[in-house]
C-alpha atoms as a PDB file:
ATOM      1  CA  UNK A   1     -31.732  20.493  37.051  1.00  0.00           C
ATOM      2  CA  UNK A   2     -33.625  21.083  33.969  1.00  0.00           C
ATOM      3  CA  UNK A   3     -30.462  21.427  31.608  1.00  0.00           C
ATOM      4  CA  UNK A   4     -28.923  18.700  33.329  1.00  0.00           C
ATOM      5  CA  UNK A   5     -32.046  16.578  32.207  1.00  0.00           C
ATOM      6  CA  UNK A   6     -32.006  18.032  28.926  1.00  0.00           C
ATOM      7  CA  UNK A   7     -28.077  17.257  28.462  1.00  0.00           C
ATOM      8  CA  UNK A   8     -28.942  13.444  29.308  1.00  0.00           C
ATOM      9  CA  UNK A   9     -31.707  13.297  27.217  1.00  0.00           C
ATOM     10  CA  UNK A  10     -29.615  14.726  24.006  1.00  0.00           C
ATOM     11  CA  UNK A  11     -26.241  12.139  24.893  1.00  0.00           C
ATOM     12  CA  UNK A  12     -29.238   9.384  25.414  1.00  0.00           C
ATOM     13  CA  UNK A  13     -30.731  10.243  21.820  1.00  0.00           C
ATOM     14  CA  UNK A  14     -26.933  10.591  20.009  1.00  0.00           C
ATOM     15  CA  UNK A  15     -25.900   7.110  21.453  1.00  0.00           C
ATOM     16  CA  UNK A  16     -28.839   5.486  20.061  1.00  0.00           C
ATOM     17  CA  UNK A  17     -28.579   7.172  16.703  1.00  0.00           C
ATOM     18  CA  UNK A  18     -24.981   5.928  16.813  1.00  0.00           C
ATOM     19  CA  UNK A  19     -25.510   2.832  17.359  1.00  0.00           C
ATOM     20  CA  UNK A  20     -28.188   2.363  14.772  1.00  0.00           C
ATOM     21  CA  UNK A  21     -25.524   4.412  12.474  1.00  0.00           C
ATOM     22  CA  UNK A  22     -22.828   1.660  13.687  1.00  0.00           C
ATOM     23  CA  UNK A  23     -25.355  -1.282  12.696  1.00  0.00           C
ATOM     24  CA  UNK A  24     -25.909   0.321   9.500  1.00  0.00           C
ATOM     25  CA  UNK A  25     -22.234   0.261   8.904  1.00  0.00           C
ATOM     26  CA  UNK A  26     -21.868  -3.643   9.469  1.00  0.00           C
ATOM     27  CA  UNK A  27     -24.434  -3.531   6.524  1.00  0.00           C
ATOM     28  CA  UNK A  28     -22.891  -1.431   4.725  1.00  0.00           C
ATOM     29  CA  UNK A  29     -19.532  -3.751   4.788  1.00  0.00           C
ATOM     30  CA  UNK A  30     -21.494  -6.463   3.139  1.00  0.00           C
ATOM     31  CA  UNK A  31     -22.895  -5.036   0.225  1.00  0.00           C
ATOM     32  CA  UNK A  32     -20.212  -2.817  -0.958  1.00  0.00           C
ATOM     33  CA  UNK A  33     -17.840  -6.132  -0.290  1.00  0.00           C
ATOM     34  CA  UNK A  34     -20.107  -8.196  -2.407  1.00  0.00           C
ATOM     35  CA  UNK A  35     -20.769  -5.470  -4.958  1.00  0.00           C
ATOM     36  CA  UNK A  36     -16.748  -5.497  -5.960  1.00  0.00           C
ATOM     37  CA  UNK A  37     -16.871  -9.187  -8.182  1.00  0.00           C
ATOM     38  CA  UNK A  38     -19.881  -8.644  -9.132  1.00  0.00           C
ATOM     39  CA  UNK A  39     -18.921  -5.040 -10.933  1.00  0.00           C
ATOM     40  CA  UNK A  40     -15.997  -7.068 -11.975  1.00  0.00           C
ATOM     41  CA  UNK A  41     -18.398  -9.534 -13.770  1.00  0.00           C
ATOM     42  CA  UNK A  42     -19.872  -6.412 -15.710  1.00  0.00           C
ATOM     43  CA  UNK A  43     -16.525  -4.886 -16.390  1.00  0.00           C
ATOM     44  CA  UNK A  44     -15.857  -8.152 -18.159  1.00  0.00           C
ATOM     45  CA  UNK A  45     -18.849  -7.482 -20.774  1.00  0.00           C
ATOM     46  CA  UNK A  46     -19.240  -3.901 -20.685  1.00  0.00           C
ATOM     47  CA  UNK A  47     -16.859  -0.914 -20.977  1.00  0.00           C
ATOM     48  CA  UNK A  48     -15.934   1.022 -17.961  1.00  0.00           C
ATOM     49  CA  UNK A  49     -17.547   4.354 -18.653  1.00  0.00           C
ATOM     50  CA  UNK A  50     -20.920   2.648 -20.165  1.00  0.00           C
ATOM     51  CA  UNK A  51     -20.871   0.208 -16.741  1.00  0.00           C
ATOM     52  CA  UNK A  52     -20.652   3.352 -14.706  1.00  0.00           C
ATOM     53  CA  UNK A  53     -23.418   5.616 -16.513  1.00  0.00           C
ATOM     54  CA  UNK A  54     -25.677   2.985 -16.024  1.00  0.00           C
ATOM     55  CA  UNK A  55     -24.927   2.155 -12.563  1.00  0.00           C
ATOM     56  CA  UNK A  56     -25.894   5.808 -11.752  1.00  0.00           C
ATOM     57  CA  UNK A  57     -28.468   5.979 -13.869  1.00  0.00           C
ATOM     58  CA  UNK A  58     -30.062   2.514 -11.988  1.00  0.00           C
ATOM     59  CA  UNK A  59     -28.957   4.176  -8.488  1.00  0.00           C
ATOM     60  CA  UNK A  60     -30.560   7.616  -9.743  1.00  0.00           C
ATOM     61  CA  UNK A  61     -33.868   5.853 -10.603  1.00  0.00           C
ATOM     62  CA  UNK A  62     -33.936   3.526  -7.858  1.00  0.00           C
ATOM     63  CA  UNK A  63     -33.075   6.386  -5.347  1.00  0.00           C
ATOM     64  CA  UNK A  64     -36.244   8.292  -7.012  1.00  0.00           C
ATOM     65  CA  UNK A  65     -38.147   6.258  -6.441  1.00  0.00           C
ATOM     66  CA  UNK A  66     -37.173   5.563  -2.390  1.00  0.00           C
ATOM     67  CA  UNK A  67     -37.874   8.778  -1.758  1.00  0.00           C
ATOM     68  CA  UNK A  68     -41.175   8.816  -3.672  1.00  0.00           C
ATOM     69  CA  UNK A  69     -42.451   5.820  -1.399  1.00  0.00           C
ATOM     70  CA  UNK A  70     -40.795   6.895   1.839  1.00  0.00           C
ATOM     71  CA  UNK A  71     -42.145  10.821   0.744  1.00  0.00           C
ATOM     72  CA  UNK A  72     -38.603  11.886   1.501  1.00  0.00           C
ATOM     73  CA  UNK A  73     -38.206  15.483   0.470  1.00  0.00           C
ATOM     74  CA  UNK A  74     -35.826  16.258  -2.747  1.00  0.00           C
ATOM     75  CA  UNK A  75     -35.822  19.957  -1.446  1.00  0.00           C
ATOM     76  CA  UNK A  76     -32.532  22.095  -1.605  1.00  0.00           C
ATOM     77  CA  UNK A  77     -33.101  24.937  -0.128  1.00  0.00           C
ATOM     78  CA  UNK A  78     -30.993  27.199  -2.045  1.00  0.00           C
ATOM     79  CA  UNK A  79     -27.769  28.190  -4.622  1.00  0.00           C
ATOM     80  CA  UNK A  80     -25.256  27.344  -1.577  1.00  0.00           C
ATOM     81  CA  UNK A  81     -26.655  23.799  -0.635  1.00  0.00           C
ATOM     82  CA  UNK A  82     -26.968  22.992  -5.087  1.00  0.00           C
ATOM     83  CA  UNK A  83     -23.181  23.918  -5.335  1.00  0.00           C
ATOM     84  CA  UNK A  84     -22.439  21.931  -2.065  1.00  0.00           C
ATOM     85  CA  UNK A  85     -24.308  19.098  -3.575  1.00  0.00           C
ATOM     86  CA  UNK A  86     -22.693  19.198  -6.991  1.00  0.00           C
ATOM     87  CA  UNK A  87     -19.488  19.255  -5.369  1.00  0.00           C
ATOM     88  CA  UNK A  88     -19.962  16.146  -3.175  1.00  0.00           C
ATOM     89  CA  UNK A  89     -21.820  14.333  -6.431  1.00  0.00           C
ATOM     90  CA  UNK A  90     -18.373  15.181  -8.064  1.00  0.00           C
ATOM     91  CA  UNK A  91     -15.838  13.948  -5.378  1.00  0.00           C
ATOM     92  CA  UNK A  92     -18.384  11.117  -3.999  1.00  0.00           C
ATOM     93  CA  UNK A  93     -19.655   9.845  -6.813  1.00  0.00           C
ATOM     94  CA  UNK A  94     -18.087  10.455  -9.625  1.00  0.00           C
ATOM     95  CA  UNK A  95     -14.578  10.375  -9.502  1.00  0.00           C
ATOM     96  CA  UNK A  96     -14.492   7.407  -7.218  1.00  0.00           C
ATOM     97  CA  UNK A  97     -17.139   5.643  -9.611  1.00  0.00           C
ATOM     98  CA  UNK A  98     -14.865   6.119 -12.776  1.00  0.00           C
ATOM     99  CA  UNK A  99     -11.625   5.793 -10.753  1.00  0.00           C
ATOM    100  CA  UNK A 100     -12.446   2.639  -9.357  1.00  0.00           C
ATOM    101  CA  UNK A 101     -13.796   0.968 -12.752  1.00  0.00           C
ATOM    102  CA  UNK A 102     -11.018   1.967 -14.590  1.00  0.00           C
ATOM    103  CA  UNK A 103      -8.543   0.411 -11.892  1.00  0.00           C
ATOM    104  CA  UNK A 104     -10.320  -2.934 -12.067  1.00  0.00           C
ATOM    105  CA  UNK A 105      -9.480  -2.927 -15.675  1.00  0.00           C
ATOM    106  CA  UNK A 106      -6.050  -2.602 -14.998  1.00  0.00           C
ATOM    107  CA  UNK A 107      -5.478  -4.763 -11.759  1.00  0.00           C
ATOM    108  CA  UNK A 108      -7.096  -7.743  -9.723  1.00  0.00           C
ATOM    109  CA  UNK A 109     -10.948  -7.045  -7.678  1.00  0.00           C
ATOM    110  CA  UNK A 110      -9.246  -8.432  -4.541  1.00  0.00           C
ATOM    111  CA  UNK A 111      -6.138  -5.734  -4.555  1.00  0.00           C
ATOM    112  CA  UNK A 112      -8.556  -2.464  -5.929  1.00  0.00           C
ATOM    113  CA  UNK A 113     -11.221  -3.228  -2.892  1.00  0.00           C
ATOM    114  CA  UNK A 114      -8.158  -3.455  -0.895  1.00  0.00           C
ATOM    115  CA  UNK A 115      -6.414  -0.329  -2.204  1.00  0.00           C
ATOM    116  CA  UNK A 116      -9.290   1.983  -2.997  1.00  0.00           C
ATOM    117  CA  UNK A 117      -9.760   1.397   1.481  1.00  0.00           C
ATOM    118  CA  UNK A 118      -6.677   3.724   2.222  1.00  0.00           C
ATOM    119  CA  UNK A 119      -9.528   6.224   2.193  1.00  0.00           C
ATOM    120  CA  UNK A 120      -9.885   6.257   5.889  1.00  0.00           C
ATOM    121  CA  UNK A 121      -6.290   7.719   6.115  1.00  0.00           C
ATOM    122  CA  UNK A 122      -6.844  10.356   3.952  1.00  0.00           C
ATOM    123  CA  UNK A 123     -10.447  10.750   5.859  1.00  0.00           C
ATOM    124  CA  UNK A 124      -9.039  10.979   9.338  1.00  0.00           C
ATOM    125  CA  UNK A 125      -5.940  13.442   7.945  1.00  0.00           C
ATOM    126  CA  UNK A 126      -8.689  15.565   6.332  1.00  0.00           C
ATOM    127  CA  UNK A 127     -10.510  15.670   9.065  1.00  0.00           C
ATOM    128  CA  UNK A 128      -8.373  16.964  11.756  1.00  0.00           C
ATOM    129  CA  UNK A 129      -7.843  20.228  10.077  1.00  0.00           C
ATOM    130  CA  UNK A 130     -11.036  20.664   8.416  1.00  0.00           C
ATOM    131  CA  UNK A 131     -13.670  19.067  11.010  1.00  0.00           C
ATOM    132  CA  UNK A 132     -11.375  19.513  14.066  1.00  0.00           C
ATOM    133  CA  UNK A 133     -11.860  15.763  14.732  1.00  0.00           C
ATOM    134  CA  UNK A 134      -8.892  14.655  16.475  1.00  0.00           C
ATOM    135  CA  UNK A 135      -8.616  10.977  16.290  1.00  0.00           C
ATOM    136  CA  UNK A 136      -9.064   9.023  19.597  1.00  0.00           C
ATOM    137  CA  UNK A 137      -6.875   6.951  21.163  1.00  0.00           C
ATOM    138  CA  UNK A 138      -9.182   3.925  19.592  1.00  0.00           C
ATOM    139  CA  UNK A 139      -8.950   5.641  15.803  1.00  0.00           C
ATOM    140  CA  UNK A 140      -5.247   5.939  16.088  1.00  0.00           C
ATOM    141  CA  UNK A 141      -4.730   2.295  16.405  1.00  0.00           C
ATOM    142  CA  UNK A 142      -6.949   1.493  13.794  1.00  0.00           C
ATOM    143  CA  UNK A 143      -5.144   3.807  11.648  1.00  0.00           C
ATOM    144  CA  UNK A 144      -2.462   2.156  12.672  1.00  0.00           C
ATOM    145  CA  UNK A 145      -3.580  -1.064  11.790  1.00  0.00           C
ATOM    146  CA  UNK A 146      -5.050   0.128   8.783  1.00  0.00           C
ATOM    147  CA  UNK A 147      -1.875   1.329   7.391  1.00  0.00           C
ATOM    148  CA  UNK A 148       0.388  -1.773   8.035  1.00  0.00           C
ATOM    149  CA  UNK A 149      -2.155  -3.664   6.137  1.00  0.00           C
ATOM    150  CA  UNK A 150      -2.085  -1.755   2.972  1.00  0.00           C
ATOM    151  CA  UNK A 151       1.992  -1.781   3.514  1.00  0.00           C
ATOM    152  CA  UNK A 152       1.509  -5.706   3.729  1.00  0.00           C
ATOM    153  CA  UNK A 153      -0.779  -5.916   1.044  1.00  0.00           C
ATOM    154  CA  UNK A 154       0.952  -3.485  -1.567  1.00  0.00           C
ATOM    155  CA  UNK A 155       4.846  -4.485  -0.953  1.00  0.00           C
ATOM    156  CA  UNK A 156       4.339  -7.035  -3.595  1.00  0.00           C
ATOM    157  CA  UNK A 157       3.140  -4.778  -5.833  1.00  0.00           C
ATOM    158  CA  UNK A 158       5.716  -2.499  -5.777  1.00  0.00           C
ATOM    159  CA  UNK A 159       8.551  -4.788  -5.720  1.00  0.00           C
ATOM    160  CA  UNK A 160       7.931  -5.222  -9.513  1.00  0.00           C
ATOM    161  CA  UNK A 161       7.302  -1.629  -9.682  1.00  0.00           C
ATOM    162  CA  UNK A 162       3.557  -0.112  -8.998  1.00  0.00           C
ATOM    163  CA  UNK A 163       0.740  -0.754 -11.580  1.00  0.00           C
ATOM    164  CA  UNK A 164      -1.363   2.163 -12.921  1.00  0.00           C
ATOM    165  CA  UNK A 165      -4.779  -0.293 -11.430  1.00  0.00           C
ATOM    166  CA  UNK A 166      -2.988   0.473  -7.699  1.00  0.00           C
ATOM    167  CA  UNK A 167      -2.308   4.325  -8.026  1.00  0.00           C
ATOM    168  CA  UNK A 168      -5.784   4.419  -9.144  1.00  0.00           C
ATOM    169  CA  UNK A 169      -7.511   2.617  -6.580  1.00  0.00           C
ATOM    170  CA  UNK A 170      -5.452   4.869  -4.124  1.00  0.00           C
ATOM    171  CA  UNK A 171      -6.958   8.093  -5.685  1.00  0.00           C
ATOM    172  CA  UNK A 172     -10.376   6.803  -6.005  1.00  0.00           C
ATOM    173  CA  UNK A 173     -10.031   6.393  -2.052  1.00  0.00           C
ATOM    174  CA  UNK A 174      -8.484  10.001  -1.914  1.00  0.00           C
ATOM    175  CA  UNK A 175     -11.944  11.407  -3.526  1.00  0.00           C
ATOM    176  CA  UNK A 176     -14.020   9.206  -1.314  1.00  0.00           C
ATOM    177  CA  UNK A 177     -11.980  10.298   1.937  1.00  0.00           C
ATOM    178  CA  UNK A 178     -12.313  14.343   0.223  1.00  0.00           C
ATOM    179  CA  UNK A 179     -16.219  13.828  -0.220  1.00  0.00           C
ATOM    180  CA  UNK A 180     -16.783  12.466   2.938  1.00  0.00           C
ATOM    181  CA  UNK A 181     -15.054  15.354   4.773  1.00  0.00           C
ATOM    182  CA  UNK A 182     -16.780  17.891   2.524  1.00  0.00           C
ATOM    183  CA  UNK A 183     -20.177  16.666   2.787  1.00  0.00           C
ATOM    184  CA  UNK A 184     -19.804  17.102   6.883  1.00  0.00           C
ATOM    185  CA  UNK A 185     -18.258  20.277   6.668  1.00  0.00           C
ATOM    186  CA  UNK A 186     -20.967  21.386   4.359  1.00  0.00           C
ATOM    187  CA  UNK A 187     -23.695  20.468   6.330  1.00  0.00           C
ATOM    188  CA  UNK A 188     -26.704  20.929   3.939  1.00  0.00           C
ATOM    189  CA  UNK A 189     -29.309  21.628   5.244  1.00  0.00           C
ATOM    190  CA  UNK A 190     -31.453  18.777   3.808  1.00  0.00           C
ATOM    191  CA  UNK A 191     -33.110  15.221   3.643  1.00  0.00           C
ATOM    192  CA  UNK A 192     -29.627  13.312   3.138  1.00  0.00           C
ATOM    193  CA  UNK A 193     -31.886  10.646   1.324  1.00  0.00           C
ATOM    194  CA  UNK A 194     -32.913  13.172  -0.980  1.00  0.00           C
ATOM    195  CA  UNK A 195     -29.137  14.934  -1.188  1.00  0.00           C
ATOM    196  CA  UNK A 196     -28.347  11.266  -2.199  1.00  0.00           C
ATOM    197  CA  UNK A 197     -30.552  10.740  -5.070  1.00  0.00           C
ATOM    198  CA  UNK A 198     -29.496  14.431  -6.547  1.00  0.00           C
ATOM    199  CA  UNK A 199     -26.100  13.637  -6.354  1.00  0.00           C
ATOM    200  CA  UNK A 200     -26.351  10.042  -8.160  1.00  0.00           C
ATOM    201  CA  UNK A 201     -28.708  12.113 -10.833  1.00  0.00           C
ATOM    202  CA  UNK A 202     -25.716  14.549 -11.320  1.00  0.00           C
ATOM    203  CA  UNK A 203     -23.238  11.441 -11.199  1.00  0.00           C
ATOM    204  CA  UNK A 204     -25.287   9.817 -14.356  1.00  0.00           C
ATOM    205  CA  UNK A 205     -25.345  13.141 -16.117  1.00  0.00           C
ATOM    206  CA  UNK A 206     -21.580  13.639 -15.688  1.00  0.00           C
ATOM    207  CA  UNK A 207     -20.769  10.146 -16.164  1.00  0.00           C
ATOM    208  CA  UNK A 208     -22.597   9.606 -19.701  1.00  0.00           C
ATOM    209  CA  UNK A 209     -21.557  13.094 -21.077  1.00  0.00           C
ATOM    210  CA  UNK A 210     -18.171  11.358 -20.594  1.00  0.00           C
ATOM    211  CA  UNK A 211     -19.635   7.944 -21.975  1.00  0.00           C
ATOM    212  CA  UNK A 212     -20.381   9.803 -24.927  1.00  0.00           C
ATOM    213  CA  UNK A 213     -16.698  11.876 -25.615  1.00  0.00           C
ATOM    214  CA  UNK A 214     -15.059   8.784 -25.046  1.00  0.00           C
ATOM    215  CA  UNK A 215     -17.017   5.447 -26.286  1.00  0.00           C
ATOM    216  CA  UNK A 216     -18.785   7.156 -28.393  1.00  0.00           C
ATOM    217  CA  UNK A 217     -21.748   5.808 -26.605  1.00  0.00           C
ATOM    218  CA  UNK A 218     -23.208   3.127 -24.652  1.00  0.00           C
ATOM    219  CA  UNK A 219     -22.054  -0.437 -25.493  1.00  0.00           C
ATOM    220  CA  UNK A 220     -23.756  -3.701 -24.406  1.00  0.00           C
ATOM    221  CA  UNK A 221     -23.815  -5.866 -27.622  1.00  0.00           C
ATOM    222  CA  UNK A 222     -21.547  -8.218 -25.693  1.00  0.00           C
ATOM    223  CA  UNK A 223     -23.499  -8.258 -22.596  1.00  0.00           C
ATOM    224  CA  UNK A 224     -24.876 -11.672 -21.241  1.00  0.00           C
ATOM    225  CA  UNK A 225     -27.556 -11.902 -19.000  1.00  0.00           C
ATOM    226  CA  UNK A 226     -24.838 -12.599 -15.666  1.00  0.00           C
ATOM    227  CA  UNK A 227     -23.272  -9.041 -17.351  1.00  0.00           C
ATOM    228  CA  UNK A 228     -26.579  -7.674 -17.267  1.00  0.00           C
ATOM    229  CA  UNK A 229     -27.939  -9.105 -13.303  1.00  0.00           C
ATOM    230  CA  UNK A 230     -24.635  -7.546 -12.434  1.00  0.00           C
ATOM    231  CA  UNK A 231     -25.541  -4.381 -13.687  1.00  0.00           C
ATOM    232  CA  UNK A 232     -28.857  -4.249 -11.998  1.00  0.00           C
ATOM    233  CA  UNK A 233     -27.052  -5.499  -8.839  1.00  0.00           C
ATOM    234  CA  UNK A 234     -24.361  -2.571  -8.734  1.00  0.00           C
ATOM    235  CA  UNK A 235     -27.013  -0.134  -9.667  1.00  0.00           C
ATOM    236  CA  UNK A 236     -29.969  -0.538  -7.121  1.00  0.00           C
ATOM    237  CA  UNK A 237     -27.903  -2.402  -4.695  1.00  0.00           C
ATOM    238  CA  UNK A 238     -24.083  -1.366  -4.566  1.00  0.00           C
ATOM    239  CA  UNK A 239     -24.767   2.578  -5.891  1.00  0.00           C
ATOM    240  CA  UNK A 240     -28.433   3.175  -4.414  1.00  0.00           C
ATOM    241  CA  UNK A 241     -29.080   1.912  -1.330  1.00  0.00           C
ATOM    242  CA  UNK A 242     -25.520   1.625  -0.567  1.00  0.00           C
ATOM    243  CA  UNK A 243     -24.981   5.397  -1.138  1.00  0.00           C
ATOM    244  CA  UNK A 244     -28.628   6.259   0.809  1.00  0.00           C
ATOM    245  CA  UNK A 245     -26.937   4.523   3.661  1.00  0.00           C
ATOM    246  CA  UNK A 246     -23.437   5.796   3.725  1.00  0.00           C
ATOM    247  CA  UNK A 247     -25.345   9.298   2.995  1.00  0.00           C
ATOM    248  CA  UNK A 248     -27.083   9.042   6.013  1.00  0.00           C
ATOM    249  CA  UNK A 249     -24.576   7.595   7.898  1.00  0.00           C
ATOM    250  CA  UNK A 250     -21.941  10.497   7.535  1.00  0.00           C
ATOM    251  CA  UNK A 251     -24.028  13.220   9.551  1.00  0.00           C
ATOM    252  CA  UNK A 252     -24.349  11.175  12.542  1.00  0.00           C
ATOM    253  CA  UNK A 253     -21.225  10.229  13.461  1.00  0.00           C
ATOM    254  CA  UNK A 254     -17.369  11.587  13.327  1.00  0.00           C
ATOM    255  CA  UNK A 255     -15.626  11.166   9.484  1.00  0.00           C
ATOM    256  CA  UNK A 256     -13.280   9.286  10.908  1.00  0.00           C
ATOM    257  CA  UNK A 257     -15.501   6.497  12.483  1.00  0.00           C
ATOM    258  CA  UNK A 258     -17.502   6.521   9.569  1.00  0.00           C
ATOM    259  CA  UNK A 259     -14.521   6.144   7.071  1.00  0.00           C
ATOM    260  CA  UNK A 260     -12.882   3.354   9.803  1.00  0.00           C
ATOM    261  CA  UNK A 261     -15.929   1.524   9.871  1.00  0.00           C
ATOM    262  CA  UNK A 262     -15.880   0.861   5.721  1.00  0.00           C
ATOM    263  CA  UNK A 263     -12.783  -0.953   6.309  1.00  0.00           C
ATOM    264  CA  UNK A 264     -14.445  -4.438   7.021  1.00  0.00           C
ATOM    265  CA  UNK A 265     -16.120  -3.879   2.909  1.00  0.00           C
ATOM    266  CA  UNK A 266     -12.503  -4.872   1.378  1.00  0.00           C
ATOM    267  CA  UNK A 267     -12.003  -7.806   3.944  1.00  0.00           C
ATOM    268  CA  UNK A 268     -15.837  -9.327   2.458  1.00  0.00           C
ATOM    269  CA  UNK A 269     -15.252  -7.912  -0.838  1.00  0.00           C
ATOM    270  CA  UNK A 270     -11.618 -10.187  -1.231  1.00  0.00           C
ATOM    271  CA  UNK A 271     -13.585 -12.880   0.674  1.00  0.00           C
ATOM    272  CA  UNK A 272     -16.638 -13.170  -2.197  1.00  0.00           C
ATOM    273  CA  UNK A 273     -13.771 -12.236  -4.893  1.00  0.00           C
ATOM    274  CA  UNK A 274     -12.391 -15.291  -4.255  1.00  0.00           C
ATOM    275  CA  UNK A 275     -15.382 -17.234  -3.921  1.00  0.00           C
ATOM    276  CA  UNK A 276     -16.746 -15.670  -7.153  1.00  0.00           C
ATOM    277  CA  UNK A 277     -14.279 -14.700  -9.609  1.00  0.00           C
ATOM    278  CA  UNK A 278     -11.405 -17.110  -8.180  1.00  0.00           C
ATOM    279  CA  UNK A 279      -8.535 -14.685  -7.244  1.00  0.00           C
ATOM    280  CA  UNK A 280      -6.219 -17.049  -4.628  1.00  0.00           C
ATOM    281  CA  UNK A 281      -5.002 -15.283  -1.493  1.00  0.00           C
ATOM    282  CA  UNK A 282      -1.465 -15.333  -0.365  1.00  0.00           C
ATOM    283  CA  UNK A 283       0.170 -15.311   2.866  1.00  0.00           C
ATOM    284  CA  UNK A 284       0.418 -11.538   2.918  1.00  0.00           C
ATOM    285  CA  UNK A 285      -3.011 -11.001   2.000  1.00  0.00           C
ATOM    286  CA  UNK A 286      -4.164 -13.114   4.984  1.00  0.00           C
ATOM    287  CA  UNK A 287      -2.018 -11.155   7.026  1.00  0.00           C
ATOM    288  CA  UNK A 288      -3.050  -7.971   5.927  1.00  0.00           C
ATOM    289  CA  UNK A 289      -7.219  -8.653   5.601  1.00  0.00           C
ATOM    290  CA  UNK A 290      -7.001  -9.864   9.162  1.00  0.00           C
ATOM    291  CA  UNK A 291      -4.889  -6.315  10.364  1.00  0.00           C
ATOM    292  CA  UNK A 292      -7.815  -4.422   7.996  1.00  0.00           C
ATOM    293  CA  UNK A 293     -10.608  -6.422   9.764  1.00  0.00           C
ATOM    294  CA  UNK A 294      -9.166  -4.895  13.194  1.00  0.00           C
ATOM    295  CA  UNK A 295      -8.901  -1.736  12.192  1.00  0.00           C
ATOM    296  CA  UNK A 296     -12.944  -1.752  11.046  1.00  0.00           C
ATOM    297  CA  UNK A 297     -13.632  -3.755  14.499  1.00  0.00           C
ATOM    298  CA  UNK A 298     -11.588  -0.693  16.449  1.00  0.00           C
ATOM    299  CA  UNK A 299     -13.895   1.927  14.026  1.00  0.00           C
ATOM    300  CA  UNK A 300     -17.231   0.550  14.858  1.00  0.00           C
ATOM    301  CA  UNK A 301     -16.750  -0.671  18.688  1.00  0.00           C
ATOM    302  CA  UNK A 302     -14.922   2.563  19.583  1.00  0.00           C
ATOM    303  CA  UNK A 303     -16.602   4.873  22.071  1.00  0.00           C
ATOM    304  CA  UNK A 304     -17.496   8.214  20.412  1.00  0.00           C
ATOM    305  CA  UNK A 305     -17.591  11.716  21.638  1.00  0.00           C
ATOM    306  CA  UNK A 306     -21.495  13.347  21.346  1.00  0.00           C
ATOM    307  CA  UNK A 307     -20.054  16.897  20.360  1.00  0.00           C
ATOM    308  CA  UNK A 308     -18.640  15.273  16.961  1.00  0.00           C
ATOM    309  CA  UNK A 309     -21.852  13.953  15.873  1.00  0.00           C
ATOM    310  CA  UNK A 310     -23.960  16.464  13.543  1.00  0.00           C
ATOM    311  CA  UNK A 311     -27.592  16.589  13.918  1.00  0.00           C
ATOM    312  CA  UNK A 312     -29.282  14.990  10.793  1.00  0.00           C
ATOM    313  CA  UNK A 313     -30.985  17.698   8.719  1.00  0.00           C
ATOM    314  CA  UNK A 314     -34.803  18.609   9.473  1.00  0.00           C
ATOM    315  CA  UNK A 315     -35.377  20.196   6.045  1.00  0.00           C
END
């Protein structure tokens, strides 16, 4: 009777921290949505590389400081957990930060947000093998949906033959999805809040040594002040506490629901493109946002099994 009452008591506590993990999702959506013009309003003034350095260094700073208040510990307990950190800082951070810049340089806001969101295929391919986290019946559908959005949404594309800006918006969703999946199979044993502010510390590092091979430095002589809230914005908004969440998120539910539940981000960030920058929406992307949207309502309001979700870290 006792383990029966314990069992109940440990499904009780994992659907609570799901659903707070779930609400933190819907959060989630909006800020990294809203955080794709307004990067696009920095990329306008400042170079890619010199954006991104100081993006991390604002999420770094900002993320110190979180944890200072909060008195979340920065411990990693050891060489495994630092070269399981750097690793995830790499594929998480990095790649997808530089990725992603570099394709808004080369393509329209609207189609990267919408592009660099194929990362919950990848995710839920990864996943399987690496996680054992068979997609559910739910997941399936809204990788389903998922995918005949992107078809939708990139046909036009490649009827005049695919831009560099797409294939690397698809690859900056490949490193997300490959992050993602690492960081649960990983499982450091730490604060995830302070995992998160290491790993945007390593991200600046990385980021500005390559700042420095290949723009010779930082450059923000053409920099207005919009060029400059947008920096702050990205930094402490759309890298920090967008990062602490999605950080946190990860350990408490499946990598699949997780990656799913990102999907409604693109559908807000093409919605304040528009409404910001002034990208007009055809047909097809209406079409495709609203089979996107479904796939991120599947994600979120799908029922989850307890013996996916990791227990968050007590060290």
């Amino acid at each position: 009777m006792k383990i029966s009452d314990n069992d109940s008591f440990a499904r009780a506590a994992a659907g609570v921290g799901d659903v707070g993990a779930r609400l933190m999702l819907v959060i989630l959506c909006l800020i990294w949505g809203v955080t794709w013009p307004v990067m696009k309003i920095a990329l306008d003034e400042v170079p890619p590389l010199s954006m991104r350095a100081s993006t991390a260094g604002i999420g770094a700073i900002t993320m110190l400081a979180i944890c200072t208040v909060g008195r979340r510990s920065l411990r990693v307990p050891n060489a495994r957990a630092w070269a399981h950190v750097f690793a995830a800082a790499l594929l998480n951070v990095v790649s997808f930060s530089v990725l992603s810049a570099f394709a808004q340089t080369a393509t329209e806001t609207s189609r990267v947000a919408i592009l660099t969101y194929t990362m919950p295929i990848w995710a839920v391919l990864l996943a399987w093998p690496v996680l054992g986290e068979r997609p559910s019946r739910v997941q399936a559908i809204a990788v389903v949906s998922c995918t005949v959005g992107l078809v939708i949404l990139i046909s036009p594309l490649a009827a005049a033959g695919l831009p560099l800006g797409a294939l690397l918006a698809v690859a900056a969703g490949l490193a997300w999805a490959a992050g993602t999946v690492y960081l649960k199979w990983a499982r450091i044993n730490a604060d995830p809040i302070g995992v998160t502010s290491w790993q945007l510390t390593i991200s600046f590092f990385a980021i500005a040594a390559c700042m420095l091979v290949f723009e010779g430095g930082p450059h923000f002589g053409d920099a207005h002040a919009d060029g400059l809230f947008a920096l702050m914005f990205s930094g402490m908004f759309g890298t920090a506490i967008a990062y602490a969440m999605w950080f946190d998120i990860v350990p408490r539910v499946p990598a699949a629901t997780a990656s799913l539940g990102v999907l409604g981000a693109p559908v807000v960030g093409v919605v304040a493109t528009v409404l910001i920058i002034g990208d007009r929406l055809t047909a097809a992307d209406v079409i495709g946002f609203a089979l996107i949207f479904a796939a991120s309502a599947c994600a979120v309001l799908g029922s989850v099994s307890p013996r996916l979700v990791l227990r968050r870290p007590t060290a």
